[in-house]
Protein backbone atom coordinates (compact mmCIF):
# COMPACT_ATOMS: atom_id res chain seq x y z
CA UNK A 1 40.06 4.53 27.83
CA UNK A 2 38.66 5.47 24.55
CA UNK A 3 40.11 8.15 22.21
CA UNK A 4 36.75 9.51 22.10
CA UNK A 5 36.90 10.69 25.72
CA UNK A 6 40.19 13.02 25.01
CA UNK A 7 39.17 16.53 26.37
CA UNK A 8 39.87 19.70 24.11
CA UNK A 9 38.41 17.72 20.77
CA UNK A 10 35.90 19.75 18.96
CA UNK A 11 35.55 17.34 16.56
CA UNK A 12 34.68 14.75 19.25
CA UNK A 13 31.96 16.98 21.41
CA UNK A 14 30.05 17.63 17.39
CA UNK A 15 30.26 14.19 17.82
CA UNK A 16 28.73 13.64 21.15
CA UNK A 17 25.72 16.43 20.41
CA UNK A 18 25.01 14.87 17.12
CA UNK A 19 24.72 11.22 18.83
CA UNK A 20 22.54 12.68 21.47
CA UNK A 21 20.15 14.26 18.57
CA UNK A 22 20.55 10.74 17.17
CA UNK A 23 19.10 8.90 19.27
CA UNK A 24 16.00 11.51 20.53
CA UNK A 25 15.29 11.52 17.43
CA UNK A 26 15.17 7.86 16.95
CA UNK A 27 13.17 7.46 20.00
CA UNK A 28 10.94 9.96 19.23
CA UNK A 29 10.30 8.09 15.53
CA UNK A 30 9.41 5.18 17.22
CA UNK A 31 7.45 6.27 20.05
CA UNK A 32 5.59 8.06 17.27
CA UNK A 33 4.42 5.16 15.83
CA UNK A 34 3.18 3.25 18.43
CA UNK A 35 0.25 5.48 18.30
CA UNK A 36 -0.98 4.21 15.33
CA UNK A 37 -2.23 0.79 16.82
CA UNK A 38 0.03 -1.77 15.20
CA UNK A 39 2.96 -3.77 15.86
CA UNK A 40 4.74 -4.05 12.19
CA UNK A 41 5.18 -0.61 11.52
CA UNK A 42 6.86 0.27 16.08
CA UNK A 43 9.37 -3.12 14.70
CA UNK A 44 10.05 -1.63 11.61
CA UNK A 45 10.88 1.82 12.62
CA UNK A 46 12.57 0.65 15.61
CA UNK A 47 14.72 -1.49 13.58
CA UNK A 48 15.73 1.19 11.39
CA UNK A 49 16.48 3.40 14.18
CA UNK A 50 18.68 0.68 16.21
CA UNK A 51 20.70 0.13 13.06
CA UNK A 52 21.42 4.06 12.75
CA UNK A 53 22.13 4.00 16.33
CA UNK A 54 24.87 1.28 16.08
CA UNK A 55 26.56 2.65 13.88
CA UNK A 56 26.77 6.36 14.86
CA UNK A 57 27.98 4.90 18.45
CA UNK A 58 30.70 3.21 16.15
CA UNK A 59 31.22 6.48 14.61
CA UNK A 60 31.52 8.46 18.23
CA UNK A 61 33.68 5.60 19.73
CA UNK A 62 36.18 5.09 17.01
CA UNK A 63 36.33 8.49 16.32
CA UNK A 64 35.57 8.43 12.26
CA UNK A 65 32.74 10.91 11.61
CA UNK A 66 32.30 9.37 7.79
CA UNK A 67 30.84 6.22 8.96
CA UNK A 68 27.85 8.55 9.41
CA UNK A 69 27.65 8.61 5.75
CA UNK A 70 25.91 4.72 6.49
CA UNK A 71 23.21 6.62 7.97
CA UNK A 72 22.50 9.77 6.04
CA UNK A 73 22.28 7.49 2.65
CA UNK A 74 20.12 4.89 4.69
CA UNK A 75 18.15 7.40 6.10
CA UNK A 76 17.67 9.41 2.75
CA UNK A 77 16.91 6.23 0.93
CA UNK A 78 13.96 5.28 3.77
CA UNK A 79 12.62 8.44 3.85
CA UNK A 80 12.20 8.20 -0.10
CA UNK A 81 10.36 5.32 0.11
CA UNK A 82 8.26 5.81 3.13
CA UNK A 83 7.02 9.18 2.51
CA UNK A 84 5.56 10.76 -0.30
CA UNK A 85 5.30 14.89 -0.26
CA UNK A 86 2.21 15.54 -1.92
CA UNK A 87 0.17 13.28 0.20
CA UNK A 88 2.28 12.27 3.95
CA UNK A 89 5.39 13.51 5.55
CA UNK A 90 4.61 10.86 8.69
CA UNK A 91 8.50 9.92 8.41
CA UNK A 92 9.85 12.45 7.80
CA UNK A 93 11.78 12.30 11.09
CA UNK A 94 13.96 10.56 8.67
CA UNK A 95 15.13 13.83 6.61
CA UNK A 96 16.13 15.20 10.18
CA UNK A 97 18.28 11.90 11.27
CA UNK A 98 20.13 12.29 7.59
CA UNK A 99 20.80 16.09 7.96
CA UNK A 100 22.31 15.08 11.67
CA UNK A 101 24.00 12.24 9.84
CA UNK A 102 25.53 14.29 6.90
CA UNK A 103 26.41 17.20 9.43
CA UNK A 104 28.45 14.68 11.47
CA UNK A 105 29.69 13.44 8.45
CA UNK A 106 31.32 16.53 7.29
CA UNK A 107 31.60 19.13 9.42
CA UNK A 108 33.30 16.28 11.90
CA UNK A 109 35.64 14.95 8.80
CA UNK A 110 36.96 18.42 8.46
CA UNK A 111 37.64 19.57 12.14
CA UNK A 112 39.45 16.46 12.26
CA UNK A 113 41.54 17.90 9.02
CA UNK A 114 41.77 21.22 10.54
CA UNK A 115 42.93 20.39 13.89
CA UNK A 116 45.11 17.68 12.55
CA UNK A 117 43.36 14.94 14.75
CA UNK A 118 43.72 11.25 14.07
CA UNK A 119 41.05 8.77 13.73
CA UNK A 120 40.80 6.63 16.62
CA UNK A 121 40.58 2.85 16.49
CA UNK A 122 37.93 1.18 15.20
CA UNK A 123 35.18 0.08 17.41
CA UNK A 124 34.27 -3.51 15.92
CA UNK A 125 32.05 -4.80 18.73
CA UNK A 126 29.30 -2.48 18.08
CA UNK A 127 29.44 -3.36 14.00
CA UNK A 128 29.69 -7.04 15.16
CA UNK A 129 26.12 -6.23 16.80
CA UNK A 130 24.94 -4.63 13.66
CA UNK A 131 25.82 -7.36 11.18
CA UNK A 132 24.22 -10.31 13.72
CA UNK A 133 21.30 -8.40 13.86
CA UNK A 134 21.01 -7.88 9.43
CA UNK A 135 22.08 -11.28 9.05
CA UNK A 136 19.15 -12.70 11.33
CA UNK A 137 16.52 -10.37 10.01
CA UNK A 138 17.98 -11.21 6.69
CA UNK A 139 17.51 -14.95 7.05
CA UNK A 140 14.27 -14.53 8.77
CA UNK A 141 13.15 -12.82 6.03
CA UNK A 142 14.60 -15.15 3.40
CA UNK A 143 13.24 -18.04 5.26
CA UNK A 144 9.75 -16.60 5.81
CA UNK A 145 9.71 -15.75 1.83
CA UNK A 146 10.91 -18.90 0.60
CA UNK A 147 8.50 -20.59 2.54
CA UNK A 148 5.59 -18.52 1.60
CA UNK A 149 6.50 -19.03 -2.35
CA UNK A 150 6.95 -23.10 -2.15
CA UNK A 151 3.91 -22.90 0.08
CA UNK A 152 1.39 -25.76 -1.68
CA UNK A 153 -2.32 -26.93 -1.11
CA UNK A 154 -5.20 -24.34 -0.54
CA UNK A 155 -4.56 -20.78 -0.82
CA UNK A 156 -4.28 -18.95 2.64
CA UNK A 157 -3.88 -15.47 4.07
CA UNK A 158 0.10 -14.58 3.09
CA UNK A 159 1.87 -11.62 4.31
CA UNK A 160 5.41 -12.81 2.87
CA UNK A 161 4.64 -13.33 -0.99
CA UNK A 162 2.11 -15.26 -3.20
CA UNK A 163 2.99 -19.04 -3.88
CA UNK A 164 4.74 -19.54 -6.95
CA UNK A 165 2.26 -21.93 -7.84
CA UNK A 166 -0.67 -19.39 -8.65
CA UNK A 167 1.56 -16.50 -10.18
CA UNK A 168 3.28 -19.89 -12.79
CA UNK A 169 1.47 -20.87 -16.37
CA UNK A 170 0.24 -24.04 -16.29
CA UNK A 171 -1.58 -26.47 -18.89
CA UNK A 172 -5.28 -24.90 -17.38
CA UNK A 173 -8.00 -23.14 -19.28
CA UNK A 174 -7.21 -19.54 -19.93
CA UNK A 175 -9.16 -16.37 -19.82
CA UNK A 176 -9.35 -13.73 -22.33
CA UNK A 177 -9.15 -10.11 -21.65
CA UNK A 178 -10.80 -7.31 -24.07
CA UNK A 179 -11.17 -3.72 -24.23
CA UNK A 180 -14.39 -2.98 -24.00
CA UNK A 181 -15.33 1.24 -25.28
CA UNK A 182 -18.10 3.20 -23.18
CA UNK A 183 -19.39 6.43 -23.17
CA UNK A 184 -19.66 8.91 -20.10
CA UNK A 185 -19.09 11.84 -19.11
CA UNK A 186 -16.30 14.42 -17.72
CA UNK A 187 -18.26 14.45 -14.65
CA UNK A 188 -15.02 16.13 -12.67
CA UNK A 189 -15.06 19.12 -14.43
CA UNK A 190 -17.64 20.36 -17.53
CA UNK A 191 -20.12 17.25 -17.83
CA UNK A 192 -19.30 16.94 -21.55
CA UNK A 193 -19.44 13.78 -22.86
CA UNK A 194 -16.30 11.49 -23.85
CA UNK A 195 -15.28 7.58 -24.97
CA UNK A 196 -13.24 5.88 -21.85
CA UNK A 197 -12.58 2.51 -21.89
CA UNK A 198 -11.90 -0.56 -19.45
CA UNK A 199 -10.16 -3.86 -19.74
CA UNK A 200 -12.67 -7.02 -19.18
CA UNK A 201 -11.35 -10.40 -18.34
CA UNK A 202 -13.79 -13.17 -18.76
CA UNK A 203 -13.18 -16.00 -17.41
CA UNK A 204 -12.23 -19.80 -18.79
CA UNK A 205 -15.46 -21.05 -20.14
CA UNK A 206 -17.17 -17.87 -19.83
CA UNK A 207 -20.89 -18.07 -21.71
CA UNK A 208 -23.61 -15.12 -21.70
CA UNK A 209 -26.06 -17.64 -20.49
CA UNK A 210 -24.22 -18.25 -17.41
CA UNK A 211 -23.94 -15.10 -15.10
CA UNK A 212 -20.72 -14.60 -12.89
CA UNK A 213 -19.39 -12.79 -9.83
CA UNK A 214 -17.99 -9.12 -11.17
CA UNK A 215 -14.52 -7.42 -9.41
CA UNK A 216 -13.77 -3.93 -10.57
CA UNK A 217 -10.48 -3.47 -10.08
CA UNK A 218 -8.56 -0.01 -9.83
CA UNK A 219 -5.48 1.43 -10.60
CA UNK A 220 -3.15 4.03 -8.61
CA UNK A 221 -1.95 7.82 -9.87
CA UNK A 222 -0.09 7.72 -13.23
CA UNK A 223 -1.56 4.37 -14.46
CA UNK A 224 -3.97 3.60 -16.71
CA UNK A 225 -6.74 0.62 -17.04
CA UNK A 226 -3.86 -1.41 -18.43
CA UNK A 227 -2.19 -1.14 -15.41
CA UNK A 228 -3.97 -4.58 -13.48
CA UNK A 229 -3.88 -7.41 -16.81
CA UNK A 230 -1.68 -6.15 -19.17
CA UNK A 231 0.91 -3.95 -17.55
CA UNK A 232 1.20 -6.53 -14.77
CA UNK A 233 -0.21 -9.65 -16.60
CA UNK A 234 0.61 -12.32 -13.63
CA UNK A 235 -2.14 -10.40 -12.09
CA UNK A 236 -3.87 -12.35 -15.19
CA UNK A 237 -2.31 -15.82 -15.11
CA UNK A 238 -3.04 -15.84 -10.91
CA UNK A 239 -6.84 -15.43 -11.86
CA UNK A 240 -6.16 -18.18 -14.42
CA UNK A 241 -4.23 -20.29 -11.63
CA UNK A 242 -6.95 -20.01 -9.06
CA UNK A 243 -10.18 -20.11 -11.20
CA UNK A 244 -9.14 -22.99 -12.50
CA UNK A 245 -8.18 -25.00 -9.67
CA UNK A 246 -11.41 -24.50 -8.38
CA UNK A 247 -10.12 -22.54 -5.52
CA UNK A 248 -12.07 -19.29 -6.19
CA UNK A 249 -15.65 -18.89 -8.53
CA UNK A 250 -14.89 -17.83 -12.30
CA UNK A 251 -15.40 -13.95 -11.92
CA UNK A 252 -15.34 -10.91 -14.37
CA UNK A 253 -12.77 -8.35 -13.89
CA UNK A 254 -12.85 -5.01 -15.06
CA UNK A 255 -10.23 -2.60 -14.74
CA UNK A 256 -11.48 1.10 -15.17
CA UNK A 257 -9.68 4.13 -15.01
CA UNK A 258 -10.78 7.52 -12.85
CA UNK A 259 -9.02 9.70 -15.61
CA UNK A 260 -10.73 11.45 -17.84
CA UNK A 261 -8.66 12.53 -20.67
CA UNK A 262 -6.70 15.61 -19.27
CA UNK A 263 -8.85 16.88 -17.14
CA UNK A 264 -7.75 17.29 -13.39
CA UNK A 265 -4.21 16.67 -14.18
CA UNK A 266 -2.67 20.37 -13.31
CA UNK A 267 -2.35 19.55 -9.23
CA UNK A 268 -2.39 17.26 -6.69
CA UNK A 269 -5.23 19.05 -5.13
CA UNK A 270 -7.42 19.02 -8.64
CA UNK A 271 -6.61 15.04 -9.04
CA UNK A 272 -8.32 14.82 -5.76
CA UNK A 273 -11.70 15.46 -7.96
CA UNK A 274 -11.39 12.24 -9.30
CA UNK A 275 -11.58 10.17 -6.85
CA UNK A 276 -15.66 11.68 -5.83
CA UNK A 277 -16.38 12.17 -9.36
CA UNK A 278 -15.90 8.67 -9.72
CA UNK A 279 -19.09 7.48 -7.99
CA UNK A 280 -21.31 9.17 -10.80
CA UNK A 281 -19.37 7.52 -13.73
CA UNK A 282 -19.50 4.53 -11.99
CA UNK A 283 -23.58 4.33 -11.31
CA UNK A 284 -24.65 6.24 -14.99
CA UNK A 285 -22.04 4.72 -17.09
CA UNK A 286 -19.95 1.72 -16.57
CA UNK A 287 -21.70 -0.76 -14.57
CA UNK A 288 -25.21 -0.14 -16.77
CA UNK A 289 -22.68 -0.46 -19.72
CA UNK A 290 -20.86 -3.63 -18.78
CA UNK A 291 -23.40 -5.68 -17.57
CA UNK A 292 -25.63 -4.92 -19.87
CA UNK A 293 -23.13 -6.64 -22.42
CA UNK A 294 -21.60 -9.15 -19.59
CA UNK A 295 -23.53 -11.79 -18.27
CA UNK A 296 -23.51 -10.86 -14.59
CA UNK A 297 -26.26 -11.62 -11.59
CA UNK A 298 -28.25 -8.08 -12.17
CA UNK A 299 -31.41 -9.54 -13.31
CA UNK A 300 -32.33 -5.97 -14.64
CA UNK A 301 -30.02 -2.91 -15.66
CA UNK A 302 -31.19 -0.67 -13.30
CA UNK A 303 -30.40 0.41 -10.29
CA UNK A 304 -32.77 -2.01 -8.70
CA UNK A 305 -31.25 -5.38 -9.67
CA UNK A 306 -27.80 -3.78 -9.01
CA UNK A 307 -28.92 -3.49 -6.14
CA UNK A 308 -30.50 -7.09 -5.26
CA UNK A 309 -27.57 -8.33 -6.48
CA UNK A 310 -24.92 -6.61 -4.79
CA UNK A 311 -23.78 -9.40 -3.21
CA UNK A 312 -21.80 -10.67 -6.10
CA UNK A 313 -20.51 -7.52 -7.53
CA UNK A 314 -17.14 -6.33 -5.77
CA UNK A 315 -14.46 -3.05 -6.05
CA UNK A 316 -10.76 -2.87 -4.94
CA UNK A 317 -8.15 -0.28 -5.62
CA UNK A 318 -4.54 0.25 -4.81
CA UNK A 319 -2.94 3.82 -3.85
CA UNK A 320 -5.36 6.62 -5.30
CA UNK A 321 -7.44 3.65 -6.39
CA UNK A 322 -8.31 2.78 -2.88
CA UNK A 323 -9.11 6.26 -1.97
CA UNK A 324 -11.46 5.94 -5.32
CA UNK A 325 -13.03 2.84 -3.24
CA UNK A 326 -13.42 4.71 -0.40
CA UNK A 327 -14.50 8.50 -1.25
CA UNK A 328 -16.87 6.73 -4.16
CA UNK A 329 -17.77 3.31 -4.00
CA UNK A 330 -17.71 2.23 -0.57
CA UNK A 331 -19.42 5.81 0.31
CA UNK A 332 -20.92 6.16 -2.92
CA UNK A 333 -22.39 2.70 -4.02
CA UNK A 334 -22.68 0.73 -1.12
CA UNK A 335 -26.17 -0.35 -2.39
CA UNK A 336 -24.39 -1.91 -5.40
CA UNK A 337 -21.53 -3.16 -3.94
CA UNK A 338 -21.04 -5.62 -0.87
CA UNK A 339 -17.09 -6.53 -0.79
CA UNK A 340 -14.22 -3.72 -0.56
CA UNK A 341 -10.13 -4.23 -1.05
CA UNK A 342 -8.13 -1.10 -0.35
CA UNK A 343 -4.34 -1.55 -1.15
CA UNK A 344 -2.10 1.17 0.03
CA UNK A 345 -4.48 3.78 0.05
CA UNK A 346 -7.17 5.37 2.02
CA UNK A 347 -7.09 9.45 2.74
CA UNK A 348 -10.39 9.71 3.77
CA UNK A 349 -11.77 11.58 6.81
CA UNK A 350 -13.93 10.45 9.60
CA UNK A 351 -16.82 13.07 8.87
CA UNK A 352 -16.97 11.81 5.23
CA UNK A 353 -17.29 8.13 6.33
CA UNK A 354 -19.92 9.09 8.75
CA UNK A 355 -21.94 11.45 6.59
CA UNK A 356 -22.10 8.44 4.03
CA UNK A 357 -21.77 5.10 5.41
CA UNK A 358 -24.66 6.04 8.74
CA UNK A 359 -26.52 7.68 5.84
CA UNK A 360 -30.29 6.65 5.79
CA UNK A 361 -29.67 5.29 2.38
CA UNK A 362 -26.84 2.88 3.37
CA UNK A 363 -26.96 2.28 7.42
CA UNK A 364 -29.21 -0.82 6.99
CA UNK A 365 -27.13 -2.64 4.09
CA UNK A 366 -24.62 -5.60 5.40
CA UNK A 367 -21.08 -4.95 4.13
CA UNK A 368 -19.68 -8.56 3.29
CA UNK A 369 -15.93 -7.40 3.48
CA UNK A 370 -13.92 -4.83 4.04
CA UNK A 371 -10.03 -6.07 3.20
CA UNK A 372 -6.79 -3.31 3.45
CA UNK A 373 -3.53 -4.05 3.31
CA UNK A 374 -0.36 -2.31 2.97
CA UNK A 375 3.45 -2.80 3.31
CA UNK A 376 5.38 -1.89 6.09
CA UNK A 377 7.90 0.85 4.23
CA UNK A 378 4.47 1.82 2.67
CA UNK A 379 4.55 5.59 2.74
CA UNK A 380 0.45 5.07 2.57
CA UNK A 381 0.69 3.05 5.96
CA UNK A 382 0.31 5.54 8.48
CA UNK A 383 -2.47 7.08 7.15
CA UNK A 384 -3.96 4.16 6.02
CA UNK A 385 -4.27 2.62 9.68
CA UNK A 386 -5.61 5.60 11.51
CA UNK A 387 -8.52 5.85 8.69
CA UNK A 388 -8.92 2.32 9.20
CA UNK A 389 -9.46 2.76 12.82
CA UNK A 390 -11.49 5.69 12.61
CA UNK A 391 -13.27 3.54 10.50
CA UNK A 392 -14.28 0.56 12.63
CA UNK A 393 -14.88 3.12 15.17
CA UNK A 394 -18.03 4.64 13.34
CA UNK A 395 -19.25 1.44 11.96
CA UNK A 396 -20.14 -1.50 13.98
CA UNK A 397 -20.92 -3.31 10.86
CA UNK A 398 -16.65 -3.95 10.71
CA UNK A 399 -15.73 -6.23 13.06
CA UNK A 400 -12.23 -7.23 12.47
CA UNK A 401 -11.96 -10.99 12.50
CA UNK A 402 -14.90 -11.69 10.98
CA UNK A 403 -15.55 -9.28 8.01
CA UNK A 404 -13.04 -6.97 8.02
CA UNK A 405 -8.77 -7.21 8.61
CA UNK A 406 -5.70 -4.66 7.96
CA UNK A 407 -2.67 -7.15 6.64
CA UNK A 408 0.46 -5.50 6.79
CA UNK A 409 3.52 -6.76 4.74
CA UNK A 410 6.83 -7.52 5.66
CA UNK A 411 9.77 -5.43 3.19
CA UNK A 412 7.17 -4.24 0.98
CA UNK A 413 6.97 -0.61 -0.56
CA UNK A 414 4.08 1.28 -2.39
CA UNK A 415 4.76 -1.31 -5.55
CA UNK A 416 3.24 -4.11 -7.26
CA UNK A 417 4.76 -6.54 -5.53
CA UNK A 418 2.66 -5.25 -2.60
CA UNK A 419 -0.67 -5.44 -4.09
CA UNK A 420 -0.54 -8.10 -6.57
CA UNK A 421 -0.30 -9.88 -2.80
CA UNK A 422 -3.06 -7.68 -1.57
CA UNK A 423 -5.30 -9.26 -4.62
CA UNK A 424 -4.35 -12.57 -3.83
CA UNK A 425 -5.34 -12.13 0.08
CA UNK A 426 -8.40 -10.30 -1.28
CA UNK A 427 -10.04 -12.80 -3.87
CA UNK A 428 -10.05 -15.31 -1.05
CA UNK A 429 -12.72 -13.21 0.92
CA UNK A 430 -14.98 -12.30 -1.88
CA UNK A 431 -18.27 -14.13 -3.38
């Protein structure tokens, strides 16, 4: 008979009401997600939740409230990574499993104290369950990784990490990347004009009498148009890699930036005016301006050969970036543009895809592909796939499988890591 069944403990029926809230909690969490269409995110929840369940039953059956401490830190550390307060709360059934946690924790520590109770003994089986079931993830996940990052030949859809081989210097031609000044206009805010610039990476062997494929390539909140080549420069060397093996076309890549000096930068809510205002920088300023002085397939700088030659000109963002792609390119420029990558990132409504995309100006125009991806302890994720369905729903121009598809990563968090993989999935689909 367990200690934890002694009648007349207060300590142990906190216990037994905190467990309970434990686990409807964690059921709750999971059922939760299983309404957002996709397997990786009910498996990743429900793995959190089992792991917090273990252990609390350890705590409740051995009668030591500060194992819960496991849990509340866990919990507190996942719900810091998967949720983000200015723009989604969808865990934040997390916050409510720590406070149970820490509750337990303490309040159970000192009833013990106070009623001079003794800890019970320790209930090993159901930590023996917990460390199997880490260690096999664990080595799944190592495993999976390893393989993914030795993987050789052709490149091919990866959820687990980009092969070593592409993100590794090699004796291959190089690109250069530039700076290249333009002028626009504060179009957020008072119209007045202002000097932005964007990084430009030509490719190996790159000649103005030889046009090329163009990728503009966005940044998230807080970066800059560094962010993609320089900040991150194996974003650089993969483009190299690949180029030069042949395995994708030579392309330009420009990284802009939706900031305008200051401007917008007081709240969340005032950033927001970015990501429209975009679309108007975007068709007056920077595309005239860089292919006018970059060899691309616009035969004229208007917006008639943009259009006829939208077919090689492609944008991708990641976090606030891919919202950019949404709210202003792909709903804003979708006669210029033909190929879309949104990384971590979407936050945009089903009216507002409707208005635009079944617009009399764009309903008749093909859209080549369509490519999201996010990671599974992506606080962007939730959102992300119910935008995404609402998305396919409206237009029956997506039809996953064919030019569209949602990758989600295994262990990967609103970070580089996560989209420098998105990229690599993504250049394989364009041109």
């Amino acid at each position: 008979m367990f200690l934890s069944r002694e009648k007349g403990s207060t300590a142990q029926a906190l216990a037994g009401i905190c467990l309970c809230l434990l686990l409807f909690v964690g059921i709750c969490d999971v059922l939760r997600h299983c309404f957002l269409g996709a397997l990786q995110p009910v498996l990743t929840m429900l793995m959190i939740q089992v792991c917090f369940a273990l252990i609390a039953i350890t705590a409740y059956q051995s009668r030591q409230p500060w194992w819960m401490v496991l849990p509340c830190a866990g919990a507190i550390t996942m719900f810091v990574y998967m949720n983000n307060p200015a723009t989604t709360l969808y865990n934040s059934g997390l916050l409510v499993t720590a406070a149970i946690s820490g509750i337990w924790a303490v309040l159970g520590e000192a009833l013990m104290l106070v009623k001079k109770e003794k800890h019970g003994k320790l209930a090993v089986r159901y930590l023996m369950i917990l460390a199997a079931l880490l260690l096999a993830f664990l080595l799944f996940w190592g495993v999976s990784y390893l393989m993914a990052r030795n993987r050789s030949g052709a490149p091919q859809r990866e959820i687990w990490g980009v092969p070593a081989r592409w993100d590794t210097a090699s004796d291959v031609p190089e690109g250069t990347v530039e700076e290249f000044f333009y002028e626009t206009r504060a179009y957020a805010t008072d119209g007045r004009s202002v000097q932005k610039s964007a990084l430009v990476y030509l490719p190996a062997g790159y000649s103005p009498d030889k046009p090329c494929d163009i990728l503009y390539l966005m940044h998230g909140s807080g970066d800059d148009q560094y962010y993609w080549l320089r900040t991150h420069s194996y974003n650089k060397t993969m483009l190299d890699q690949l180029i030069a093996a042949g395995e994708i076309p030579p392309m330009i890549v420009v990284t802009p930036t939706f900031y305008t000096e200051d401007d917008c930068t007081e709240s969340v809510a005032a950033l927001e005016g970015l990501t429209y205002a975009f679309r108007e920088e975007l068709r007056n300023d920077l595309v005239p301006a860089v292919e006018t002085k970059y060899a691309t397939y616009a035969a004229t700088r208007d917006s008639e050969g943009f259009t006829e030659s939208r077919d090689h000109r492609a944008f991708a963002g990641l976090s606030r970036g891919a919202v950019t792609t949404y709210r202003s390119v792909l709903c804003g420029c979708l006669d210029w543009f033909s190929y879309f990558g949104t990384f971590s990132g979407s936050r945009t409504d089903k009216a507002y895809l409707t208005e635009h995309l079944l617009s009399e100006e764009f309903k008749g125009l093909t859209i080549n592909y369509l490519y999201a991806a996010s990671g599974n302890l992506d606080f962007a994720l939730p959102r992300q796939l119910t935008d995404y369905a609402e998305l396919l729903e409206i237009d029956s121009r997506l039809q996953k499988g064919e030019n569209t598809c949602f990758d989600i990563f295994p262990m990967r968090y609103h970070s580089m890591g996560n989209w420098h993989l998105a990229l690599y999935n993504f250049l394989q689909h364009v041109f």
